[in-house]
C-alpha atoms as a PDB file:
ATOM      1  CA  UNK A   1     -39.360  -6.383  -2.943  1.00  0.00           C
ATOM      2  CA  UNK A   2     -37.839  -3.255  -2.532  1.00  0.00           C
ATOM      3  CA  UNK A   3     -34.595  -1.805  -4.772  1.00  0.00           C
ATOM      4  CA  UNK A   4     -32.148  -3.470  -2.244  1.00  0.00           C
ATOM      5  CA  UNK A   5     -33.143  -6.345  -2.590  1.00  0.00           C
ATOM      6  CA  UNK A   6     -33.506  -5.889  -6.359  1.00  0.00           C
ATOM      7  CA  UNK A   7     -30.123  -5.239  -6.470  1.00  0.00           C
ATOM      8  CA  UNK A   8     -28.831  -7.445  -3.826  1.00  0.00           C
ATOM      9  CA  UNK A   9     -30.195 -10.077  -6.197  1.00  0.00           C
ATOM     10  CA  UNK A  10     -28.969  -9.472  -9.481  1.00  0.00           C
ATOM     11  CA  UNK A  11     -25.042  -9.066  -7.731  1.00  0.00           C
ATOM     12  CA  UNK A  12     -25.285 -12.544  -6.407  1.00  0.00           C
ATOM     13  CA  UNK A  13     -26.810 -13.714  -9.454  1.00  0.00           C
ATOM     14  CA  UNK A  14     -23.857 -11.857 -11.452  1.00  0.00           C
ATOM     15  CA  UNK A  15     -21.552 -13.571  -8.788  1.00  0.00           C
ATOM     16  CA  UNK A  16     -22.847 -17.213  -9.744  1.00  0.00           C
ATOM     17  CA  UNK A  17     -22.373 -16.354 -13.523  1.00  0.00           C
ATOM     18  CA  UNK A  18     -19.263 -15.037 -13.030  1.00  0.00           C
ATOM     19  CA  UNK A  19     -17.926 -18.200 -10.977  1.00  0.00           C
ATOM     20  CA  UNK A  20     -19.437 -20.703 -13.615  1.00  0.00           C
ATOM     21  CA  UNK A  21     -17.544 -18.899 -16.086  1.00  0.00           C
ATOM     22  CA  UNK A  22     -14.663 -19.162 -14.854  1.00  0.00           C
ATOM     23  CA  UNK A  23     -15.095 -22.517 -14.163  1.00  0.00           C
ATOM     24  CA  UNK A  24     -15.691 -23.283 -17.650  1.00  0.00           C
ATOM     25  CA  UNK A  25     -12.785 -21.289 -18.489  1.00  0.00           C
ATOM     26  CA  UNK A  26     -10.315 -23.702 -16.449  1.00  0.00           C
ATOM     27  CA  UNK A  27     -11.986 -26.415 -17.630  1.00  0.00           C
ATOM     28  CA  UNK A  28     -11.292 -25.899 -21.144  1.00  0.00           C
ATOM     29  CA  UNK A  29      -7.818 -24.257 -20.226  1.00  0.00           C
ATOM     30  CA  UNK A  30      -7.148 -27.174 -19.021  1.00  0.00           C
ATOM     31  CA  UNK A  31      -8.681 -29.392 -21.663  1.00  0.00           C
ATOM     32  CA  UNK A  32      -6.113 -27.301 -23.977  1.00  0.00           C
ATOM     33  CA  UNK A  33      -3.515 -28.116 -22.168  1.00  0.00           C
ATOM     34  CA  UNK A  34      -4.044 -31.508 -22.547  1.00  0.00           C
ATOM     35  CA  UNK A  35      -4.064 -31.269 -25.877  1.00  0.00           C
ATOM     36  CA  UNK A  36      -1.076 -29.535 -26.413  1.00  0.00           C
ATOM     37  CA  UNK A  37       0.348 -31.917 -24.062  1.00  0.00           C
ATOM     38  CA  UNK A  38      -0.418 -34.836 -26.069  1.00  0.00           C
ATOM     39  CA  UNK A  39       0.627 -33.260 -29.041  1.00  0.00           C
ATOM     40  CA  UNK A  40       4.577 -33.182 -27.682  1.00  0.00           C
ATOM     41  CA  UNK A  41       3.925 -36.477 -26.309  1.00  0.00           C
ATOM     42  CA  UNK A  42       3.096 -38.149 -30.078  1.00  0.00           C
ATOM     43  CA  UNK A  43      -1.079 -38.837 -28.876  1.00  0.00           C
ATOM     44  CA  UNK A  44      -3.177 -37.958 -31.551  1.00  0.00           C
ATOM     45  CA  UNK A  45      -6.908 -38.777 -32.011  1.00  0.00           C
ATOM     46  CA  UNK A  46      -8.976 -40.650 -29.196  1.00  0.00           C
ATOM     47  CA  UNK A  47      -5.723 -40.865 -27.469  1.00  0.00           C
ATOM     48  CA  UNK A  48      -5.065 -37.244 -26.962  1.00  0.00           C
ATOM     49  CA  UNK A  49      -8.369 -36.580 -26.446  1.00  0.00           C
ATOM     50  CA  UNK A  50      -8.392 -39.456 -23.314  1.00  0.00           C
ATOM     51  CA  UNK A  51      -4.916 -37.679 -22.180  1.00  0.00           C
ATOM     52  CA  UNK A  52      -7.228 -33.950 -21.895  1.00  0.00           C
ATOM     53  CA  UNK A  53      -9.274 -35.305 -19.898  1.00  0.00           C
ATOM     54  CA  UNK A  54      -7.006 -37.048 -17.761  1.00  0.00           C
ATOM     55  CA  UNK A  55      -5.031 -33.386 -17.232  1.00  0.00           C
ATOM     56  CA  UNK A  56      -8.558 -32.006 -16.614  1.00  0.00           C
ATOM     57  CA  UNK A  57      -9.539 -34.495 -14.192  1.00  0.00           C
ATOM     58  CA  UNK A  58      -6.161 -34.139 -12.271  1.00  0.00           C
ATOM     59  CA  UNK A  59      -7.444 -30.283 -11.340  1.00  0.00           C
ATOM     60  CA  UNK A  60      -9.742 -31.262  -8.653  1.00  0.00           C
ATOM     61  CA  UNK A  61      -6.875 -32.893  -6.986  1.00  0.00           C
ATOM     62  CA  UNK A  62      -6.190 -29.687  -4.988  1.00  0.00           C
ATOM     63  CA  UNK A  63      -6.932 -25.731  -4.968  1.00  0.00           C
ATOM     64  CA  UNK A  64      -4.788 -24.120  -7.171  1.00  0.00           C
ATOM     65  CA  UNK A  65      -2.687 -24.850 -10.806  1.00  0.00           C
ATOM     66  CA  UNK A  66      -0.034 -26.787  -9.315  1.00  0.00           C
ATOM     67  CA  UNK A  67      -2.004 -29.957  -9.117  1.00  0.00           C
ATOM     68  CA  UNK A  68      -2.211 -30.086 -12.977  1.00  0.00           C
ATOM     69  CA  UNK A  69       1.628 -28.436 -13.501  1.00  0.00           C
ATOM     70  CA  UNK A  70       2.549 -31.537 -11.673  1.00  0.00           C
ATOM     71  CA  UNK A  71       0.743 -33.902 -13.686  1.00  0.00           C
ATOM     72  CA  UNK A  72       1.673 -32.250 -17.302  1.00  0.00           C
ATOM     73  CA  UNK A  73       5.379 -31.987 -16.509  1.00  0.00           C
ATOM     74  CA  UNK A  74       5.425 -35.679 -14.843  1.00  0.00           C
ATOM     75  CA  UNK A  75       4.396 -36.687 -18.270  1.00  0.00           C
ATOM     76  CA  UNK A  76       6.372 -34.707 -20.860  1.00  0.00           C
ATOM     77  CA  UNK A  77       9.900 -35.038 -18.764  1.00  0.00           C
ATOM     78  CA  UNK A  78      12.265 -33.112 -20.546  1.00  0.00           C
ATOM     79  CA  UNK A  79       9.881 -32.155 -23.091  1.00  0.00           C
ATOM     80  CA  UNK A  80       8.521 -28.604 -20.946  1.00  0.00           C
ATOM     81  CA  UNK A  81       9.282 -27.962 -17.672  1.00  0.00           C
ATOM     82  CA  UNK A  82       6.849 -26.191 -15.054  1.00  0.00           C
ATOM     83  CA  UNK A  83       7.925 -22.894 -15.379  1.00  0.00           C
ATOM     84  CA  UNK A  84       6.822 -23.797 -19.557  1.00  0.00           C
ATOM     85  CA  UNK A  85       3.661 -25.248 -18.572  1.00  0.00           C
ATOM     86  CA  UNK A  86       2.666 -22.296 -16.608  1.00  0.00           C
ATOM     87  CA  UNK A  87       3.038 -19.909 -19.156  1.00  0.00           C
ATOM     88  CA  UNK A  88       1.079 -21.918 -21.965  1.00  0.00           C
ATOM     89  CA  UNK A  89      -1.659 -22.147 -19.332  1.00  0.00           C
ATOM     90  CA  UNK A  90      -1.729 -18.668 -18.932  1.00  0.00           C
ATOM     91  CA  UNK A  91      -1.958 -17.929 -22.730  1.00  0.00           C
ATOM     92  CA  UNK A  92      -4.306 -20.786 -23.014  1.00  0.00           C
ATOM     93  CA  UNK A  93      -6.866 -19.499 -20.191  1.00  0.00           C
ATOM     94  CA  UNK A  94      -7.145 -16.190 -22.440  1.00  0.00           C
ATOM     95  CA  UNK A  95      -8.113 -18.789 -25.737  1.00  0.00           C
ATOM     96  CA  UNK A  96     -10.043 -20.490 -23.493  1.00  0.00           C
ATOM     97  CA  UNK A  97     -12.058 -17.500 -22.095  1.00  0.00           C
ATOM     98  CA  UNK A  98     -12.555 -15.983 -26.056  1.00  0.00           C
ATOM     99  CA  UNK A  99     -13.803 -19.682 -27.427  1.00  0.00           C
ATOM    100  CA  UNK A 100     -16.324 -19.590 -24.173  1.00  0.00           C
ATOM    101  CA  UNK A 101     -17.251 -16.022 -25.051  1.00  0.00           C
ATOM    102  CA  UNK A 102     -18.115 -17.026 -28.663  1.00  0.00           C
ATOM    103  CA  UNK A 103     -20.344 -19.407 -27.919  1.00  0.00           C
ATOM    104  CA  UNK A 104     -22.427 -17.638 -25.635  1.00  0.00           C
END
């Protein structure tokens, strides 16, 4: 194999790390989310942790956030509205990425 193709490998195997990263990263983003969800909604226990992953499973609905904004602010009503739920997901994907970092 020559250094090309040396290199050519290790980028696309960086490239699949990085992607299953981030996967994992919106996973458990989401997964938080869910959680904090169920915490303004009264679910604690196996209840909140059956509402996560009913908010995680609602991300494979469609490309894109929107698809669990929708679902979250469905829920909580006039608890948070999308513009709210946006923002904790944005500050949760940053908690999310750090917890996957540590246990790496």
């Amino acid at each position: 194999m020559t250094t090309f193709d040396d290199r050519e490998a290790a980028f696309e195997n960086k490239f699949a790390h990085d992607e299953e990263m981030a996967f994992k990263a919106e996973v458990r983003r989401n997964k938080l989310l869910g959680l904090w969800a169920a915490e303004l909604l009264g679910k604690t226990g196996a209840e909140a942790d059956e509402y996560a992953k009913e908010v995680v499973k609602s991300d494979f609905e469609e490309a894109g956030i929107e698809d669990v904004v929708r679902k979250v602010a469905g829920d909580l009503g006039d608890l948070a509205d999308a513009d709210t739920i946006r923002s904790k997901m944005a500050a949760l994907l940053i908690e999310a990425k750090g917890q996957i970092m540590n246990e790496v």
